[in-house]
N, C-alpha and C. Protein backbone atom coordinates (compact mmCIF):
# COMPACT_ATOMS: atom_id res chain seq x y z
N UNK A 1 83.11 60.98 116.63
CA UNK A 1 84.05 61.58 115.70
C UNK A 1 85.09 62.41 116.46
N UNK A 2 84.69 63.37 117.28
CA UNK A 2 85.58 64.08 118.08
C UNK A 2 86.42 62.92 119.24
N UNK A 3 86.39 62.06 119.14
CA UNK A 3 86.92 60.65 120.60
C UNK A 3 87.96 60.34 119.18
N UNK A 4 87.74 60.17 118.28
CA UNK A 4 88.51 59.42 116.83
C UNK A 4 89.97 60.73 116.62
N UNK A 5 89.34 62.44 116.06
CA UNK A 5 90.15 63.31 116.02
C UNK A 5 91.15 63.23 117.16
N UNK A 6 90.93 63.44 118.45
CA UNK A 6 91.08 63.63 119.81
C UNK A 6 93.01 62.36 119.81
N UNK A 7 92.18 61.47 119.65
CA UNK A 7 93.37 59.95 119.57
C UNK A 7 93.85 60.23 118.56
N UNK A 8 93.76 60.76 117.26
CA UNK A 8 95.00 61.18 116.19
C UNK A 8 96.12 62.27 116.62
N UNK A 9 94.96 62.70 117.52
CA UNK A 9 96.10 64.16 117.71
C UNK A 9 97.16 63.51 118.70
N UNK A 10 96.25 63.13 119.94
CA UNK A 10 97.50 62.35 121.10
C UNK A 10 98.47 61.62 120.17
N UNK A 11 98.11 60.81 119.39
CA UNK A 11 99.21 60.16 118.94
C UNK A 11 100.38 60.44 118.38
N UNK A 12 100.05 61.96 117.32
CA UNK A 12 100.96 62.39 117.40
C UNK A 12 101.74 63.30 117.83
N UNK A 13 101.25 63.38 119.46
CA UNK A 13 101.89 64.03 120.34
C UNK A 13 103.32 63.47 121.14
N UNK A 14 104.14 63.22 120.42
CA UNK A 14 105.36 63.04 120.86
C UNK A 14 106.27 62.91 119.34
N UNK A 15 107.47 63.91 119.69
CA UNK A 15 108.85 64.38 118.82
C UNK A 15 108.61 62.95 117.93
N UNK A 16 109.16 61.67 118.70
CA UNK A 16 109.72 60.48 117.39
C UNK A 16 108.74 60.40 116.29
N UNK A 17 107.07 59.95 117.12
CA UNK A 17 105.85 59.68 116.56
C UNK A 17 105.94 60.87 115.05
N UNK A 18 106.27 62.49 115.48
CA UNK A 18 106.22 63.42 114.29
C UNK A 18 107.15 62.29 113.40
N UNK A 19 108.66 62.45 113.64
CA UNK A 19 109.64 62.49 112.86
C UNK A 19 109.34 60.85 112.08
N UNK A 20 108.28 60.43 112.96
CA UNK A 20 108.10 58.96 111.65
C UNK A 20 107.09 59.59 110.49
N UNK A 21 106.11 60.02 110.69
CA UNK A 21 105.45 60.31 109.98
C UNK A 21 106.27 61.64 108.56
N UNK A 22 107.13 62.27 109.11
CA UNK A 22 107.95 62.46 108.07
C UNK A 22 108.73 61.79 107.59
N UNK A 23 109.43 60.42 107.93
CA UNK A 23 109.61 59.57 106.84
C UNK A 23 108.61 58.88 106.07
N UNK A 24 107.54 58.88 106.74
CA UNK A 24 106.49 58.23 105.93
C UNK A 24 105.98 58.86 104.60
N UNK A 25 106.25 60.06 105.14
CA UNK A 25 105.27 61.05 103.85
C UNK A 25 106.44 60.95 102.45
N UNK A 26 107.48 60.63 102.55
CA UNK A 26 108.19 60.29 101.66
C UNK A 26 108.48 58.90 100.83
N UNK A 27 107.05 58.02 101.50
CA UNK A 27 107.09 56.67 101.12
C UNK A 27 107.13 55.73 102.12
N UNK A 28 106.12 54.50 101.64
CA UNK A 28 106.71 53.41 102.49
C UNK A 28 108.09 53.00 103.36
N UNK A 29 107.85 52.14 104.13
CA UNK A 29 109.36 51.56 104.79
C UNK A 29 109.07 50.60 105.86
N UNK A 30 110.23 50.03 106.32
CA UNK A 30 109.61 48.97 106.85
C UNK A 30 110.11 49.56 108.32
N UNK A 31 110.24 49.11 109.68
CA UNK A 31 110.90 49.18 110.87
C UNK A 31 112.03 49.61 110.90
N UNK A 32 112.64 48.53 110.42
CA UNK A 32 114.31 48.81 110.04
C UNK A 32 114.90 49.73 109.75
N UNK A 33 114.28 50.05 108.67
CA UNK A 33 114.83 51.69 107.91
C UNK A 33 114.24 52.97 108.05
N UNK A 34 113.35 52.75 109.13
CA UNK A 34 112.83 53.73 109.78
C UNK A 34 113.01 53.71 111.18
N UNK A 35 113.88 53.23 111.81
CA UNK A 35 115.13 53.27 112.81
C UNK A 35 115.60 53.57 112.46
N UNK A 36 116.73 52.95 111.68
CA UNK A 36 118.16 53.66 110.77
C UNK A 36 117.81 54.66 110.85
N UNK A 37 117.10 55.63 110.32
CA UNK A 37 116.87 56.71 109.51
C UNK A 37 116.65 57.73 110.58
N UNK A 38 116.05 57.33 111.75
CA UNK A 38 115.38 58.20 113.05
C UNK A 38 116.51 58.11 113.97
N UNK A 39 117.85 56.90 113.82
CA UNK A 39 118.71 56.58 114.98
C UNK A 39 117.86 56.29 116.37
N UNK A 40 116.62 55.48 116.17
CA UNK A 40 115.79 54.97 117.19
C UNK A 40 115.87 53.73 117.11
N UNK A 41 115.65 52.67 118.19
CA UNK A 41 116.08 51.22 118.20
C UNK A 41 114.80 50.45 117.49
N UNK A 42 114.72 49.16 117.03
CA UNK A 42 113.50 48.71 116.44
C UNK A 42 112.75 48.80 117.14
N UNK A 43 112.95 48.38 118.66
CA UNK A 43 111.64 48.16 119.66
C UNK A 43 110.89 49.61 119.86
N UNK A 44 111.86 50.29 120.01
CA UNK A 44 111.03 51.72 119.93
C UNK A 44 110.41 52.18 119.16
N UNK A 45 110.82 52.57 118.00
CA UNK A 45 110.15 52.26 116.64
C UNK A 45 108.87 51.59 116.48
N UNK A 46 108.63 50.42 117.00
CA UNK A 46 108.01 49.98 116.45
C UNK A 46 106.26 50.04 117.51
N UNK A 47 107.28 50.10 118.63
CA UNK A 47 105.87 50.77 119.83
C UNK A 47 105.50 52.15 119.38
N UNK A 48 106.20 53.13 118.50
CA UNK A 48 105.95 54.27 118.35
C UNK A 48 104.45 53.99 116.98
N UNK A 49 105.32 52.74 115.66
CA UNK A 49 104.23 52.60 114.80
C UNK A 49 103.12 51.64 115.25
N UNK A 50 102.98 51.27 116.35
CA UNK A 50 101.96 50.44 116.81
C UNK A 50 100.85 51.48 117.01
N UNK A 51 101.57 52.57 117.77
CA UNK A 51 100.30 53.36 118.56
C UNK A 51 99.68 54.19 117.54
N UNK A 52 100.64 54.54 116.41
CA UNK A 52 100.10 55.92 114.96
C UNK A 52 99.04 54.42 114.33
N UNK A 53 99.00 53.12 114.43
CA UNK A 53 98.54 52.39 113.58
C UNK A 53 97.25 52.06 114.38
N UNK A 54 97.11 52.32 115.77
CA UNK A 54 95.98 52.23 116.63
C UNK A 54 95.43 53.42 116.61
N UNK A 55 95.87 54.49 115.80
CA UNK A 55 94.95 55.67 115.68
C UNK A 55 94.68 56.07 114.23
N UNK A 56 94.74 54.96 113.33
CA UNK A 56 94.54 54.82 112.36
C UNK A 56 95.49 55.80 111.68
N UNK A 57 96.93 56.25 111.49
CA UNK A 57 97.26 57.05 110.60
C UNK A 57 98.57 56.65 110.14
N UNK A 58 98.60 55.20 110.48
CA UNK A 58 99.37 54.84 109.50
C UNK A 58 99.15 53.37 109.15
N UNK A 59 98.95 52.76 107.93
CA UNK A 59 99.15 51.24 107.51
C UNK A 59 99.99 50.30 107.43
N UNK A 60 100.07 48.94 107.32
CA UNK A 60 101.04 47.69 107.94
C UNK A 60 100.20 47.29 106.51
N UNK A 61 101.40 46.34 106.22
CA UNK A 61 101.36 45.35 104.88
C UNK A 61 102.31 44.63 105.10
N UNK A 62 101.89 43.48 105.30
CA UNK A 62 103.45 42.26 104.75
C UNK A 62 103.81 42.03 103.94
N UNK A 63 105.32 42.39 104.11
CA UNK A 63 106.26 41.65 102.87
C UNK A 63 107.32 41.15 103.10
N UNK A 64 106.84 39.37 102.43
CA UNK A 64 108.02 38.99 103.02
C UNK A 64 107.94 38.96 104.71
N UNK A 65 109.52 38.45 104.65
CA UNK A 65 109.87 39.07 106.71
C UNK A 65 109.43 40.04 106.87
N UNK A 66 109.13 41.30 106.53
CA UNK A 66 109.02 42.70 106.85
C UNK A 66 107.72 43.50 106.39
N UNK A 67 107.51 44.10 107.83
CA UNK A 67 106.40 44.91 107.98
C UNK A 67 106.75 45.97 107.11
N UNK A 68 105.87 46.74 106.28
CA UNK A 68 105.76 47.30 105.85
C UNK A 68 104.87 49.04 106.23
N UNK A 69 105.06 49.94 106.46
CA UNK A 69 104.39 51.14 107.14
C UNK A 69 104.57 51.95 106.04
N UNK A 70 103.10 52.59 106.03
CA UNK A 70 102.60 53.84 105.14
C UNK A 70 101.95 54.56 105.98
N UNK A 71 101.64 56.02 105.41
CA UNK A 71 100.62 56.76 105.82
C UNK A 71 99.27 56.05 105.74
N UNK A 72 98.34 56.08 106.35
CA UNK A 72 96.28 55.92 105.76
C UNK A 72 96.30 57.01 104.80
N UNK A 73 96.44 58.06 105.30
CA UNK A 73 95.83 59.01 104.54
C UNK A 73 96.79 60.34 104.58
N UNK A 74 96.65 61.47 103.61
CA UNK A 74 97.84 62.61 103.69
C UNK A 74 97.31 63.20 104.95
N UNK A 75 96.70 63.39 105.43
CA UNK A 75 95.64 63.98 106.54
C UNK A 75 96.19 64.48 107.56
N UNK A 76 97.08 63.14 107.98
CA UNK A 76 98.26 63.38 109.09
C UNK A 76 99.90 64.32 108.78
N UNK A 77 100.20 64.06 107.60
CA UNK A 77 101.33 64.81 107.07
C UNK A 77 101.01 65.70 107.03
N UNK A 78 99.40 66.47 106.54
CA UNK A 78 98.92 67.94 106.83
C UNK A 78 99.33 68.44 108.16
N UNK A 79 98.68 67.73 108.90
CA UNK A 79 98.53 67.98 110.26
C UNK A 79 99.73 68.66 110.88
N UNK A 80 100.82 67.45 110.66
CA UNK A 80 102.03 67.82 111.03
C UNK A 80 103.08 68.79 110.53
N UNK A 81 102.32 69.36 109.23
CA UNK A 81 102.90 70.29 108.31
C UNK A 81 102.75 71.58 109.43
N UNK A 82 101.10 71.55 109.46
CA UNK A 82 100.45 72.99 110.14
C UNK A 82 101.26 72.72 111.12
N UNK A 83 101.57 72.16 112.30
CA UNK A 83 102.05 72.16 113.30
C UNK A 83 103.42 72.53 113.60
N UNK A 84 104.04 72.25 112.21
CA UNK A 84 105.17 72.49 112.40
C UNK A 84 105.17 74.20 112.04
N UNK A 85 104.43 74.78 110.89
CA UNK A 85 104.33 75.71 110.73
C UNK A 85 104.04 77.14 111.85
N UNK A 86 102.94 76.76 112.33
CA UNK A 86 102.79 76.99 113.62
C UNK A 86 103.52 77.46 114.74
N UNK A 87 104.53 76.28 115.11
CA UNK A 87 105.53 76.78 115.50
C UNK A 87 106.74 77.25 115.55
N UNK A 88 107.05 77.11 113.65
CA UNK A 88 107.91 78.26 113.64
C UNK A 88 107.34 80.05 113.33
N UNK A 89 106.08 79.96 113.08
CA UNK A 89 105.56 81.10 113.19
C UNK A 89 105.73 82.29 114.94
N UNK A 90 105.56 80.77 115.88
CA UNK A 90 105.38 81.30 117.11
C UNK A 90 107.22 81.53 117.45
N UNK A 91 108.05 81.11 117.32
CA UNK A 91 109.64 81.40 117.09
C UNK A 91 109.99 82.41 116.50
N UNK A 92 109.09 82.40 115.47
CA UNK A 92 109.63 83.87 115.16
C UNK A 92 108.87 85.24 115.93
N UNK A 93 108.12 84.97 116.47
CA UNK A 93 107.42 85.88 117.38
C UNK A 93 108.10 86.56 118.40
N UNK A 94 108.80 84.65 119.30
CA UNK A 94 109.64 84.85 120.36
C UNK A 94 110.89 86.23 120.18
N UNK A 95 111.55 85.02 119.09
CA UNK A 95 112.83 86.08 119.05
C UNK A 95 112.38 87.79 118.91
N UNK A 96 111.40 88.05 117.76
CA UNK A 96 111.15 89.23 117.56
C UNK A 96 110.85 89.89 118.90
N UNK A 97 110.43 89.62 119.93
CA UNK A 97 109.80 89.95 121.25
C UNK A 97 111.37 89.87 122.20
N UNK A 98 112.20 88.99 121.72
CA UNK A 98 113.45 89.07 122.92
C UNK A 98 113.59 90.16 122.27
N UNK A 99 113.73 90.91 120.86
CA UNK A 99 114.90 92.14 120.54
C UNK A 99 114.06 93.14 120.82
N UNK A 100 113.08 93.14 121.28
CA UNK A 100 112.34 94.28 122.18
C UNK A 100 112.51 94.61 123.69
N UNK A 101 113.09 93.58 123.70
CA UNK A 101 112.87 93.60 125.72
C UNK A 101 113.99 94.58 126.26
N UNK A 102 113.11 95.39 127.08
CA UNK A 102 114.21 96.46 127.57
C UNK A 102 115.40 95.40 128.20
N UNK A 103 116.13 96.55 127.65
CA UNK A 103 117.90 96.16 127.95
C UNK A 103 118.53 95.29 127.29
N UNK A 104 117.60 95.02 125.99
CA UNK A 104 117.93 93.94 124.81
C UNK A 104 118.72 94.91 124.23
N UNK A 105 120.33 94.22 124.01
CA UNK A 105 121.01 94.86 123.28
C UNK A 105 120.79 94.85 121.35
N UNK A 106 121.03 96.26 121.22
CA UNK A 106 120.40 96.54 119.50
C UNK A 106 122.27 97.28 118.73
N UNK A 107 121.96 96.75 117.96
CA UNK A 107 123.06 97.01 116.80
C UNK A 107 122.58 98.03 116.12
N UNK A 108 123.23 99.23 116.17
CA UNK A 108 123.06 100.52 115.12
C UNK A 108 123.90 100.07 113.80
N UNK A 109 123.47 101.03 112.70
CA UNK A 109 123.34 100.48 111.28
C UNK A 109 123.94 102.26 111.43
N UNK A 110 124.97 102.84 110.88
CA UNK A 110 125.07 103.96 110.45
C UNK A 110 125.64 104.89 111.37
């Protein structure tokens, strides 16, 4: 089980891999329009949904000419929710910590 978690997470350890899975969470699509949509080429694209589909977190259906890609499960859109959350939590940390740093210039109010 932890070898299964472990390969969901790698997988979606890279920027495009996220930004598909947020088109996904908004519905099916096929390659095509999930290029378009990412401004990523099909071939890339589609090595990106090969590898989320070898870690089970996303599904293929034919239709027609065209592959079809879904989420498996919301599981992963969680995932990538927290993650994203996460790090804008830790951004806001940053900045709050630059306007501390001696010799950080501060704006008086009054």
């Amino acid at each position: 089980m932890r070898d299964t978690a472990a390969g969901r997470i790698r997988a979606l350890g890279h920027v495009d891999r996220l930004r598909i899975i947020e088109v996904l969470s908004r519905g099916p699509a096929n390659v095509g329009e999930i290029a378009t949509l990412l401004r990523l080429s099909p071939t890339v694209t589609s090595r990106h949904l090969r590898e989320l589909h070898a870690a089970q977190i996303v599904d293929r259906a034919q239709d027609g000419n065209h592959v079809v890609y879904s989420l498996a499960d919301r599981d992963a859109a969680r995932l990538v929710a927290a993650a994203y959350s996460g790090a804008a939590t830790q951004v806001r940390r940053l900045i709050a910590l630059a306007g501390e740093a001696p010799g950080a210039s501060r704006t008086s109010t009054g």
